[in-house]
C-alpha atoms as a PDB file:
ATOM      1  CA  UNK A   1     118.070  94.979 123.870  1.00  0.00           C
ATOM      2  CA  UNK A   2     118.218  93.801 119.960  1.00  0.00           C
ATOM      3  CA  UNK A   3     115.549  91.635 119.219  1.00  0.00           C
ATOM      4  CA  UNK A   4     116.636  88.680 116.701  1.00  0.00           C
ATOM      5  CA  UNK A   5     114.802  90.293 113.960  1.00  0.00           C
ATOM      6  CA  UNK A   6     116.797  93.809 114.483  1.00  0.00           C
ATOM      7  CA  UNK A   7     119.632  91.114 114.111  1.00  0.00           C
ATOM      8  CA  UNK A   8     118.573  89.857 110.981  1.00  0.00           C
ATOM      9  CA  UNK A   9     117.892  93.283 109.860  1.00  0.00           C
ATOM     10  CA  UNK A  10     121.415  94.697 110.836  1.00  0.00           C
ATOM     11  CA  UNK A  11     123.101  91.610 109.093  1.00  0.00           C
ATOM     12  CA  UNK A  12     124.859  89.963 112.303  1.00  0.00           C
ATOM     13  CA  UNK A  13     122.686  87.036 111.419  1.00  0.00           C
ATOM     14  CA  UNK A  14     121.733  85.970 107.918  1.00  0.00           C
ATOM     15  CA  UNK A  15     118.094  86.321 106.394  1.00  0.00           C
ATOM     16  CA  UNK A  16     117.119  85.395 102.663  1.00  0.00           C
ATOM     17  CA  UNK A  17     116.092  89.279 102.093  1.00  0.00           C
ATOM     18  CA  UNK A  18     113.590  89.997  99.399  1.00  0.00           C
ATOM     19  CA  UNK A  19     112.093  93.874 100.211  1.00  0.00           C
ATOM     20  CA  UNK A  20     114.131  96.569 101.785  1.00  0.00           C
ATOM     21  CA  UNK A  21     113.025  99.806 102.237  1.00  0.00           C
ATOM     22  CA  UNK A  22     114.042 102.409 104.629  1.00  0.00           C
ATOM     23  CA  UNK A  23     110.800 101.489 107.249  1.00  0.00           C
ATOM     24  CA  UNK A  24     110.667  97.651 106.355  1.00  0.00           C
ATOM     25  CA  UNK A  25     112.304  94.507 105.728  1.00  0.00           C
ATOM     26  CA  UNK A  26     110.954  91.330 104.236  1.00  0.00           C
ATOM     27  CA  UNK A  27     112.760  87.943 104.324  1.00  0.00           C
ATOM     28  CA  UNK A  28     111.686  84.221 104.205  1.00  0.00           C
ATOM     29  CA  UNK A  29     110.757  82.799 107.274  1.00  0.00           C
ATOM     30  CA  UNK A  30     113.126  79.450 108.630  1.00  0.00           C
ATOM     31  CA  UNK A  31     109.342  77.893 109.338  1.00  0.00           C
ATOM     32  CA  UNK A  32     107.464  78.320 106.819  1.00  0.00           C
ATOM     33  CA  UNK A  33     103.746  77.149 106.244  1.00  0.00           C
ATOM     34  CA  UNK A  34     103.663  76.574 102.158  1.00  0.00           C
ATOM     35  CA  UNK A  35     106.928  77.687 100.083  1.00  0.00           C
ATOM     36  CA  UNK A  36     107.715  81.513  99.780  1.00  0.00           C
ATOM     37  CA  UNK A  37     106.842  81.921 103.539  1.00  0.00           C
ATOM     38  CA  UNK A  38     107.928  85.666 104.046  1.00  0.00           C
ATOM     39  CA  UNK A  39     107.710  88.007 107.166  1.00  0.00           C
ATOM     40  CA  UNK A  40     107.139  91.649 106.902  1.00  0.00           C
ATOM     41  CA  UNK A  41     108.860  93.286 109.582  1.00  0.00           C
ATOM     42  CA  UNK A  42     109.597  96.771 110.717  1.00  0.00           C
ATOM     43  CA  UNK A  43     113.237  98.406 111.087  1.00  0.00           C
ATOM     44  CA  UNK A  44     111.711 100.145 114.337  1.00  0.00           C
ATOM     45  CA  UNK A  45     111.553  97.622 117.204  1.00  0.00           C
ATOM     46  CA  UNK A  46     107.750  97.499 118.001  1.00  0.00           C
ATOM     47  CA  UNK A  47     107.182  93.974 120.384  1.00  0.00           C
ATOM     48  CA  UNK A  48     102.759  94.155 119.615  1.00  0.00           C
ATOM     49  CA  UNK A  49     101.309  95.112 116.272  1.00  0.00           C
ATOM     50  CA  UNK A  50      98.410  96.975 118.627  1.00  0.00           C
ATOM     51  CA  UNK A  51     101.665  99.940 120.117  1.00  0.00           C
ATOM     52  CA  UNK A  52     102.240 100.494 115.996  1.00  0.00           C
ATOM     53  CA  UNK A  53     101.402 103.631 114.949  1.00  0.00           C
ATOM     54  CA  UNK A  54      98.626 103.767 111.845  1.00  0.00           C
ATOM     55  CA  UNK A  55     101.251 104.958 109.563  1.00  0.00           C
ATOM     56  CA  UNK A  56     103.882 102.210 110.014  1.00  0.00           C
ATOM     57  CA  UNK A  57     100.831  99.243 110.118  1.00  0.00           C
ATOM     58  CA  UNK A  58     100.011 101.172 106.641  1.00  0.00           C
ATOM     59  CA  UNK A  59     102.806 100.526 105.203  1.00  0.00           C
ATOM     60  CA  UNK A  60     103.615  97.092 106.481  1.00  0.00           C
ATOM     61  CA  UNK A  61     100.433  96.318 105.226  1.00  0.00           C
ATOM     62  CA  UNK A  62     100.845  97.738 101.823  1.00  0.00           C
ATOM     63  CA  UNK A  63     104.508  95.775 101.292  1.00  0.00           C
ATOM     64  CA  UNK A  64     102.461  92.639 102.796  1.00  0.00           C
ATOM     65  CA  UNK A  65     100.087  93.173  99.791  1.00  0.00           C
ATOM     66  CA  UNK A  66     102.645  93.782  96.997  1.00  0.00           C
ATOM     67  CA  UNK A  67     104.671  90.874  98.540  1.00  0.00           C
ATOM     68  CA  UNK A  68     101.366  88.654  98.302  1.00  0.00           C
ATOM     69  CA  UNK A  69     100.673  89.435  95.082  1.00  0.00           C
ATOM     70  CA  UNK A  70     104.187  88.472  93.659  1.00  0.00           C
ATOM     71  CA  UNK A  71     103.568  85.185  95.494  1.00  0.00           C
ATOM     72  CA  UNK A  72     100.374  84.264  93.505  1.00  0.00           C
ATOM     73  CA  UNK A  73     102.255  84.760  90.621  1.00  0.00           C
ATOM     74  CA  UNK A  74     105.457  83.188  91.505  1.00  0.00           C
ATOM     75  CA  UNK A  75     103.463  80.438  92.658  1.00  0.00           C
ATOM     76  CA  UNK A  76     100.883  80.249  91.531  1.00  0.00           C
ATOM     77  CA  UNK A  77      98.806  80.210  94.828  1.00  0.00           C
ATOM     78  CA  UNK A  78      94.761  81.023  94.689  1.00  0.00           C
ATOM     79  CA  UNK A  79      95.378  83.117  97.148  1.00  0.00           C
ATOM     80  CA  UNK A  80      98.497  84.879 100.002  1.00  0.00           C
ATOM     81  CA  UNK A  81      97.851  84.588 103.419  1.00  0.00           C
ATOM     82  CA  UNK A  82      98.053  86.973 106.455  1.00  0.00           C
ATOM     83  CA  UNK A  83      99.307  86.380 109.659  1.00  0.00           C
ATOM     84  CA  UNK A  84      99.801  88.405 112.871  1.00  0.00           C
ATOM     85  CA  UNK A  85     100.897  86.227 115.620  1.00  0.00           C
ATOM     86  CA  UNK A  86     103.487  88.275 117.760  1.00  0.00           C
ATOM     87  CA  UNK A  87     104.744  85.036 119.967  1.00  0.00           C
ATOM     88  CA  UNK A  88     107.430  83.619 118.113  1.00  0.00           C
ATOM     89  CA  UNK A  89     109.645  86.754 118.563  1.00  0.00           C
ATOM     90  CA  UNK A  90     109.170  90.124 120.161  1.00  0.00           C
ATOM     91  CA  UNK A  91     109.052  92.232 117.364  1.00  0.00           C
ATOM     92  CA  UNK A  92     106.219  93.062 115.040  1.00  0.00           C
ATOM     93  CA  UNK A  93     106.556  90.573 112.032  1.00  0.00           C
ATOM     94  CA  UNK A  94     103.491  89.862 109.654  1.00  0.00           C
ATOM     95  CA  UNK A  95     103.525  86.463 107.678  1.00  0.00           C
ATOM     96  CA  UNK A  96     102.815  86.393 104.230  1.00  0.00           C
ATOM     97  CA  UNK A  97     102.697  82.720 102.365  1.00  0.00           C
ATOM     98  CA  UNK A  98     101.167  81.624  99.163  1.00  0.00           C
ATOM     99  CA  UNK A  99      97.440  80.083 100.732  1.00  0.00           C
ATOM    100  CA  UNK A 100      96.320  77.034  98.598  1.00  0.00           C
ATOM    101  CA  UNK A 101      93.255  76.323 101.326  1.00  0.00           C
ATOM    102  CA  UNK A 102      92.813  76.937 104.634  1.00  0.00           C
ATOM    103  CA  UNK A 103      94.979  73.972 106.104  1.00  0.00           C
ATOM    104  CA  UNK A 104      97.431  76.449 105.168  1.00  0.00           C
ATOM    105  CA  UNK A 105      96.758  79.196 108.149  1.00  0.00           C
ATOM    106  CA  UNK A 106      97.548  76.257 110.937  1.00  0.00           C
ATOM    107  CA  UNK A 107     100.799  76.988 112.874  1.00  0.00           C
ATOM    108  CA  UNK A 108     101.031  73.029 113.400  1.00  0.00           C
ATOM    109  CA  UNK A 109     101.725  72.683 109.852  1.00  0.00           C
ATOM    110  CA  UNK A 110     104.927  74.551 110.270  1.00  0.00           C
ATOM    111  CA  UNK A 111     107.524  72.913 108.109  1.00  0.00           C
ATOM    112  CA  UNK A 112     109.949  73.157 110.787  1.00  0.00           C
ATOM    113  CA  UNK A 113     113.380  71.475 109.222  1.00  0.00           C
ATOM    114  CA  UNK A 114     112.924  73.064 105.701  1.00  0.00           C
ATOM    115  CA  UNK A 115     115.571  71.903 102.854  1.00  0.00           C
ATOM    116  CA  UNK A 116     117.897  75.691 102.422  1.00  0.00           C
ATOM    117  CA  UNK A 117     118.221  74.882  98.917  1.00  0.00           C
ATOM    118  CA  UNK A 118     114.223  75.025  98.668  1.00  0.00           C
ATOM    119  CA  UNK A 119     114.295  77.954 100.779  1.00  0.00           C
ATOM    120  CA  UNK A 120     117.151  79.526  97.970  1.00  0.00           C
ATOM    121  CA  UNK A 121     114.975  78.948  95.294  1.00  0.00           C
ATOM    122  CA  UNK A 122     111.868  80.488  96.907  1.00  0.00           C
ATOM    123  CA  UNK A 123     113.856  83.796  97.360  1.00  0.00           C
ATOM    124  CA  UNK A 124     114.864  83.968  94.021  1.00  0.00           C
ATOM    125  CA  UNK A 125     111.288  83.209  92.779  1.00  0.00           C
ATOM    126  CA  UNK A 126     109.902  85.503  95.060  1.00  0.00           C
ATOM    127  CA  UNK A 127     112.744  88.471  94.341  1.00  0.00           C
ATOM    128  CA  UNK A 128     112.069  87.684  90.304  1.00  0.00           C
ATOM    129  CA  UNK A 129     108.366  87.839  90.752  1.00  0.00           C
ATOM    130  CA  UNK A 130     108.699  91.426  92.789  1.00  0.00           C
ATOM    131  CA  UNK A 131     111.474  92.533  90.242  1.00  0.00           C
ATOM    132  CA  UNK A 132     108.296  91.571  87.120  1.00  0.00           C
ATOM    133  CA  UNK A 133     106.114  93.610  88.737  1.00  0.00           C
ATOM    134  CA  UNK A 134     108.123  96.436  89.039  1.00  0.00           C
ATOM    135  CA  UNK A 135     109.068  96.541  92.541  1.00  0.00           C
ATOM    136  CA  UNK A 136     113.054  96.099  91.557  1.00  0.00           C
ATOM    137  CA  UNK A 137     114.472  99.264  93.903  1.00  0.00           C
ATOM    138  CA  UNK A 138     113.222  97.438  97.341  1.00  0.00           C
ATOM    139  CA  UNK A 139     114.574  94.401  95.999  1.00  0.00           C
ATOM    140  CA  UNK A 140     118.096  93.327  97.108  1.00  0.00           C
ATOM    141  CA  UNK A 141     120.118  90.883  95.135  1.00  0.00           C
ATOM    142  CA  UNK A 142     120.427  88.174  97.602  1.00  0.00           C
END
């Protein structure tokens, strides 16, 4: 059975996309924790981060660390944050988020009606930021 993110992924439900590559996706998460929220998440449906294979936590890793660096500069965060949870949905997701302190890494701050324009504008911040650092073939246009 599809999991909502394989939804996301395949397009039947709309995602602010901003990575794709032919193992990943990343798109902004509808709850995020500071602005530029994104979730790193694997085309393969894997439910716990712990049944990944090495290779594919490598490389979700390694866009979760080009995606956090393009949010430090986008805006203009001391720091991204890292998240594996694994509740919200069944399919291996990492957070990523711009991390001002660490009231930042508490699920209960979960902004949980966010405004879409703001979450527009972080995309396009995020996708410029990527595009800057030379990162523009995993980056979609919207």
């Amino acid at each position: 059975m599809s999991t909502l993110f394989s939804k996301i992924i395949a397009g039947e439900i709309p995602g602010r996309f901003v990575w794709k590559d032919a193992d990943c996706v990343s798109f902004l998460t509808i709850g995020p924790l500071t602005d530029g929220h994104v979730l790193v998440v694997p085309r393969q449906e894997v439910d716990k981060w712990t049944d990944a294979s090495p290779e594919l936590m490598g490389k979700l890793m390694g866009v979760a660390q080009t995606i956090g660096q393009a949010q430090v500069a986008a805006f203009g965060a001391p720091r991204a944050g890292v998240i594996i949870a694994g509740f919200e949905v069944e399919h291996l997701h990492v957070h990523v988020f711009p991390a001002y302190g660490l009231d930042n890494f508490s699920f209960a701050a979960v902004d949980n009606n966010p405004d879409p324009a703001a979450l527009d504008a972080s995309a396009v911040k995020l996708r410029e930021a990527l595009r800057a650092a030379g990162h523009g073939e995993f980056v979609p246009e919207a």
